[in-house]
Protein backbone atom coordinates (compact mmCIF):
# COMPACT_ATOMS: atom_id res chain seq x y z
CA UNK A 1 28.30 0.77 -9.27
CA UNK A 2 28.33 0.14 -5.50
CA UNK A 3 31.20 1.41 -3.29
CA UNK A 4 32.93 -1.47 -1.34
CA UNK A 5 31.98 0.00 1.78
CA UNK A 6 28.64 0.85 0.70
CA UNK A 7 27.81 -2.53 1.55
CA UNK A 8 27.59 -3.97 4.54
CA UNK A 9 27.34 -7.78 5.17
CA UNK A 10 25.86 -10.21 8.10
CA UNK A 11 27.56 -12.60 9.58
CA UNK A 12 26.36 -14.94 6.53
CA UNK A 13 28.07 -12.78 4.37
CA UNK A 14 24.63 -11.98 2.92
CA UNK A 15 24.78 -7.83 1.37
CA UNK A 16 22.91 -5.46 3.14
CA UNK A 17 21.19 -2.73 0.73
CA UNK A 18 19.84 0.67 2.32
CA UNK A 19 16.92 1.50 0.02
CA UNK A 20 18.24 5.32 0.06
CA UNK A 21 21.23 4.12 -1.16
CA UNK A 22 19.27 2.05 -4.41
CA UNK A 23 16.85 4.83 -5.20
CA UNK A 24 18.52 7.72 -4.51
CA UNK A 25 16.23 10.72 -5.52
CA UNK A 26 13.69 8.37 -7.27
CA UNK A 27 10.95 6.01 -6.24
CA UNK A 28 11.57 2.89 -8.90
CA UNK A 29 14.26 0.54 -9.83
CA UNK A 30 14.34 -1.83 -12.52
CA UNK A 31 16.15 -5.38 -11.63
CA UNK A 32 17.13 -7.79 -14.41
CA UNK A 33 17.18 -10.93 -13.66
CA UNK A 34 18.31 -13.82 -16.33
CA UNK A 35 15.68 -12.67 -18.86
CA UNK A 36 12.96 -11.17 -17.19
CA UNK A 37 12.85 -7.13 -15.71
CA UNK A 38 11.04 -6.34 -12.68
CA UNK A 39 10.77 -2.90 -10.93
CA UNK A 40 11.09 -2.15 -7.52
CA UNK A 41 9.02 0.45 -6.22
CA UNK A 42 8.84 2.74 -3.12
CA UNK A 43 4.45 3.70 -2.65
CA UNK A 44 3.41 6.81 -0.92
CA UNK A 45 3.65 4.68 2.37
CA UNK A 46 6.85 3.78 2.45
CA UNK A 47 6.17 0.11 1.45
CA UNK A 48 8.49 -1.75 -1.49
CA UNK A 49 6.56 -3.19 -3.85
CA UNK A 50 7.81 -5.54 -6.75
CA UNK A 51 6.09 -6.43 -10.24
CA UNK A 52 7.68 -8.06 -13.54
């Protein structure tokens, strides 16, 4: 679960996510989204990278 202030929003009110803060010692996350699981991952050059 994300702390409150954890989170820090625009103007838009739109979240703002550090990716240290999502993967924390690992290099994937999986998001579920209605049905479907994808998995967000960090590559050896620092690029995110997302497949279902």
């Amino acid at each position: 679960m994300l702390k409150k202030e954890s989170v820090k929003t625009t103007e838009e009110t739109t979240p703002i996510l550090e990716t240290n803060m999502l993967f924390k010692k690992g290099t994937a996350i999986h998001i579920i989204h209605g049905k479907d699981t994808y998995v967000l991952r960090v590559t050896k050059t620092n690029k995110l990278i997302l497949t279902k």
